[in-house]
Protein backbone atom coordinates (compact mmCIF):
# COMPACT_ATOMS: atom_id res chain seq x y z
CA UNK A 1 32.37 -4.24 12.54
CA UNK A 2 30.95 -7.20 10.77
CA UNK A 3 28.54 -6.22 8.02
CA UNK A 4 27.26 -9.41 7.12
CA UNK A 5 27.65 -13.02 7.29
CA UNK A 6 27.51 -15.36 4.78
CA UNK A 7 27.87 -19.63 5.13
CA UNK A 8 26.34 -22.79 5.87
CA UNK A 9 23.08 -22.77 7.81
CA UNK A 10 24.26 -25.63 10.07
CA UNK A 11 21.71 -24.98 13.36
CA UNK A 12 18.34 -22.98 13.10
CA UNK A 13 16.26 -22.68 15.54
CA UNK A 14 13.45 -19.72 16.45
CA UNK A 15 16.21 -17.77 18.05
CA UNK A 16 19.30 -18.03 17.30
CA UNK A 17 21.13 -20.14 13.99
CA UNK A 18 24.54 -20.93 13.80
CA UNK A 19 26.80 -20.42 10.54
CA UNK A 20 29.79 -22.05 9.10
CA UNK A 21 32.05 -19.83 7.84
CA UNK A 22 35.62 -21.51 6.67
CA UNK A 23 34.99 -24.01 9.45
CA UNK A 24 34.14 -21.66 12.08
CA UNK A 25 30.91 -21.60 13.72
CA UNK A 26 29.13 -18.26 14.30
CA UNK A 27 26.22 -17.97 16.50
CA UNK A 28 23.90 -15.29 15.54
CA UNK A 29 20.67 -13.93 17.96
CA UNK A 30 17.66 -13.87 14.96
CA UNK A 31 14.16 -12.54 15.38
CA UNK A 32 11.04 -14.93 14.93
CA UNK A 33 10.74 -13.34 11.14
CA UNK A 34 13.94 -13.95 9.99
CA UNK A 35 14.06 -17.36 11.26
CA UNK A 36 10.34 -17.55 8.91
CA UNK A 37 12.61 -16.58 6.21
CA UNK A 38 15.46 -18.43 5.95
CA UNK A 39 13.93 -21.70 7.89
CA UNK A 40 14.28 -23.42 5.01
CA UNK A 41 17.82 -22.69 3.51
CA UNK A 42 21.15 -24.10 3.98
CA UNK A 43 22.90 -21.62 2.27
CA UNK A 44 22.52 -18.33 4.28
CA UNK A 45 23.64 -14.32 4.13
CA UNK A 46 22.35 -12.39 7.42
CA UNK A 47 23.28 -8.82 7.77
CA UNK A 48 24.66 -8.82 11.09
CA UNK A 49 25.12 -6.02 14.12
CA UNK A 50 27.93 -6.97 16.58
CA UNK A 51 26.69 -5.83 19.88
CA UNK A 52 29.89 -5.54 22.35
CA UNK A 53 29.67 -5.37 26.41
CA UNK A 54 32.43 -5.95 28.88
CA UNK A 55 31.29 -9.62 29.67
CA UNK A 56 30.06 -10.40 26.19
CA UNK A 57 30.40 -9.74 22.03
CA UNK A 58 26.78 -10.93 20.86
CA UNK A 59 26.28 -11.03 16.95
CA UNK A 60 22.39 -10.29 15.76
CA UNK A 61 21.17 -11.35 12.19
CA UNK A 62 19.09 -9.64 9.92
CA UNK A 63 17.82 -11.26 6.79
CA UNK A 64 16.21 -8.03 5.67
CA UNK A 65 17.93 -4.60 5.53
CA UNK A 66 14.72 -3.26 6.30
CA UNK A 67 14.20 -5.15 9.78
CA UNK A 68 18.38 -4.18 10.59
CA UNK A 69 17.25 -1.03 10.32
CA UNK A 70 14.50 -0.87 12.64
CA UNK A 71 16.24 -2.40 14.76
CA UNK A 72 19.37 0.17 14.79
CA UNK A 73 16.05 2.61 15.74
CA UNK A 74 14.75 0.68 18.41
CA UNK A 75 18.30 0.28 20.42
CA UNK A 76 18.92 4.35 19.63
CA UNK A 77 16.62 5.06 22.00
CA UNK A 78 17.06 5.04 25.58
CA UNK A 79 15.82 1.79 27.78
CA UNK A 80 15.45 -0.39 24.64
CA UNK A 81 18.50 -2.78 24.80
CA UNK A 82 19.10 -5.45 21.82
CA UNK A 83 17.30 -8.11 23.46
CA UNK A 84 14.17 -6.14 23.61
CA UNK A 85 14.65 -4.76 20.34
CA UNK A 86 14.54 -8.43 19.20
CA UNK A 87 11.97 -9.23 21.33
CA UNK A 88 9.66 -6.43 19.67
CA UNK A 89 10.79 -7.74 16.02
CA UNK A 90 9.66 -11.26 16.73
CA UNK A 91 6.51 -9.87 18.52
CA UNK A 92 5.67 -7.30 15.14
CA UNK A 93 6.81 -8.19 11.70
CA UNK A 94 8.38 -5.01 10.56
CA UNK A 95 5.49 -3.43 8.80
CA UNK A 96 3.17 -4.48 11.94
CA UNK A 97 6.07 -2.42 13.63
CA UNK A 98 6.08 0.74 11.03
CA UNK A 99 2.43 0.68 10.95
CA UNK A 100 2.12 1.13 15.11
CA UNK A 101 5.08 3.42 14.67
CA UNK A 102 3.41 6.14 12.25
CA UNK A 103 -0.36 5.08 13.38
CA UNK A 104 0.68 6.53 16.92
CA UNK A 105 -0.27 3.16 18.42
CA UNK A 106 1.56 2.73 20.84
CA UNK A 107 -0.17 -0.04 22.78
CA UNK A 108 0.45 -2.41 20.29
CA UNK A 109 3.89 -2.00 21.00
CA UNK A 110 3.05 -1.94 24.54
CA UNK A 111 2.02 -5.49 24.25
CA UNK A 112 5.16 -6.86 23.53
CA UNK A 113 6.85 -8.84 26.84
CA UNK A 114 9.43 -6.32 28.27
CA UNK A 115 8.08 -2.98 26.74
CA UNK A 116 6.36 -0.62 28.99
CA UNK A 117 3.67 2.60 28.01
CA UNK A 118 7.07 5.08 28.76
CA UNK A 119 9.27 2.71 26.71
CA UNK A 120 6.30 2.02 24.24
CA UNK A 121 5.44 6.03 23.66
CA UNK A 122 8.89 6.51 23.29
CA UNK A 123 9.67 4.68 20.67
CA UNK A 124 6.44 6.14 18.92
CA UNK A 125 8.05 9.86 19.66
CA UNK A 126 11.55 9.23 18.70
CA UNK A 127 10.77 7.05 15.66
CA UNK A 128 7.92 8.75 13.92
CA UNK A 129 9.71 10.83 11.47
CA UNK A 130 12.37 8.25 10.87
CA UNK A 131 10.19 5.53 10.41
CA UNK A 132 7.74 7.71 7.82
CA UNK A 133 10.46 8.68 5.71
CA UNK A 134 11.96 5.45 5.31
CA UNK A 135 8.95 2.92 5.60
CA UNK A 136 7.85 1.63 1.88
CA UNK A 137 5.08 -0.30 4.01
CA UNK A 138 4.17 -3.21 1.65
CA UNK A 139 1.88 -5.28 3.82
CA UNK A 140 2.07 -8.21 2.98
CA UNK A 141 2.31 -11.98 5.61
CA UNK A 142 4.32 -14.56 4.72
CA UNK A 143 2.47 -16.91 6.60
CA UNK A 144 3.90 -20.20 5.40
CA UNK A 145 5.00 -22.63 7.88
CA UNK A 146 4.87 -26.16 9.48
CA UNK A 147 1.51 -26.94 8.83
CA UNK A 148 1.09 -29.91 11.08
CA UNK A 149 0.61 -29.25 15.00
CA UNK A 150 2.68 -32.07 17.01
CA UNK A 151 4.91 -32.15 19.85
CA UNK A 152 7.56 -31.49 17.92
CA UNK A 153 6.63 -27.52 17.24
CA UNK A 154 5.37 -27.28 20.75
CA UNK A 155 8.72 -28.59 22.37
CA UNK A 156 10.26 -25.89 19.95
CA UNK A 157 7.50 -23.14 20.49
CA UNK A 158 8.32 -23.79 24.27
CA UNK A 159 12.50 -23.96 23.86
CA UNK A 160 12.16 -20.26 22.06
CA UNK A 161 9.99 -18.53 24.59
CA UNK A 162 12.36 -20.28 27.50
CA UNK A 163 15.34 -18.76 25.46
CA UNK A 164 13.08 -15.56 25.64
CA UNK A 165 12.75 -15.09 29.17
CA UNK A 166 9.52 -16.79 29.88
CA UNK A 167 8.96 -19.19 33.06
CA UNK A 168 8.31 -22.66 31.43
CA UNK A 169 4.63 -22.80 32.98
CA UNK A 170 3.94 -19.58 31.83
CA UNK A 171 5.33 -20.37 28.52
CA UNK A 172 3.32 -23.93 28.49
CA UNK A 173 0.06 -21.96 29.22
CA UNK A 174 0.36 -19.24 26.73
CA UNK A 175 0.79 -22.03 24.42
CA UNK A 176 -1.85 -24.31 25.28
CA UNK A 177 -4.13 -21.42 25.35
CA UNK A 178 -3.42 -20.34 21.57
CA UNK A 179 -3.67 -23.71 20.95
CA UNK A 180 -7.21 -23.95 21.55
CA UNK A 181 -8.06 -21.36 19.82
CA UNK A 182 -6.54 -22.19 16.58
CA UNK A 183 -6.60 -25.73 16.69
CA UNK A 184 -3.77 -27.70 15.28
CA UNK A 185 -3.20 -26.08 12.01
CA UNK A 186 -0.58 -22.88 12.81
CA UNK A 187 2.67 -22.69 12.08
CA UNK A 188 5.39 -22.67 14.71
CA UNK A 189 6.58 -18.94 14.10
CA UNK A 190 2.66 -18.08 14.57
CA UNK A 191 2.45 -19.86 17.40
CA UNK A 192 5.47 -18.32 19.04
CA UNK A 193 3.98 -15.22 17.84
CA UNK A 194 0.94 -15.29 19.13
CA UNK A 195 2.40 -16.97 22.58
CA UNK A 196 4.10 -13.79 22.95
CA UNK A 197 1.25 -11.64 22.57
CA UNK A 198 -0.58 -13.09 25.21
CA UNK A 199 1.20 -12.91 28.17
């Protein structure tokens, strides 16, 4: 099992990055918040989880031990593949995540693309207890980000819901949508973010 990776940041993007390690290149699925975090390094660790299948050996990164862990929860339980458990950590930062968990709120969770009520209660049921005794829930956003709407963050907000699963029209309207009602000042993470809330 790889543990961790550690190398050259040499492609980032919302979704995936890809590190050089000794002059090989690994690519490595990300969540929407570590991408926030490490957006702006060259020099990168990730704690990695190597998911194997017959037709495929996919590598997920984790800047934070804290968001590998809830995400070792979420695929534990039954109907929540990696994919979706990625698609819920780029949906909920992990405290928005531990907060629904232990709050019983399951809707919020609901309201990620993918998850269902069952799927959503679920993870609610199974993770309660975990989640309590392990969350240190320090709320706090890290909200920092490109600061300047152009087409540049809205080719890229599109490109990561695509890689997502979304239909490019219904990605392009969730995006124009939050776009009017924020305006032009949001950061691309938040506007991924908040593209994947609406649907």
């Amino acid at each position: 099992m790889i543990a961790y990776l550690k190398g050259k940041l040499v492609f980032k993007d919302p979704t995936f990055v890809i590190i050089d390690i000794s002059g090989i290149g690994y690519h490595v699925k990300i969540s929407l918040q570590t991408y926030s975090k490490i957006k702006d390094e060259e020099q990168v660790m990730l704690l990695t989880f190597l998911h194997i299948k017959e037709d495929a050996h996919t590598l997920y990164g984790f800047k934070e031990e804290a968001e590998k862990k809830l995400f070792l929860n979420l695929i534990s339980i039954s109907g929540v593949g990696p994919n979706t458990g990625l698609m819920i950590l780029s949906s909920l930062s992990s405290e928005e995540l531990e907060t629904a968990i232990i709050q019983e709120d399951y809707k919020t969770i609901q309201n990620v693309k993918g998850v269902g009520v069952k799927t959503a209660q679920r993870i609610v049921l199974e993770l309660k207890d975990k989640v309590k005794k392990d969350s240190t829930l320090d709320i706090s956003t890290n909200n920092s980000g490109f600061l300047h709407q152009n087409n540049k963050v809205k080719e890229e907000a599109l490109q990561a819901l695509m890689t997502l699963g979304f239909p490019k029209n219904t990605a392009e309207k969730n995006i124009a949508t939050i776009l009017k009602k924020t305006g032009t000042e949001i950061s691309l993470e938040d506007l991924i973010k908040a593209s994947l809330k609406s649907t």
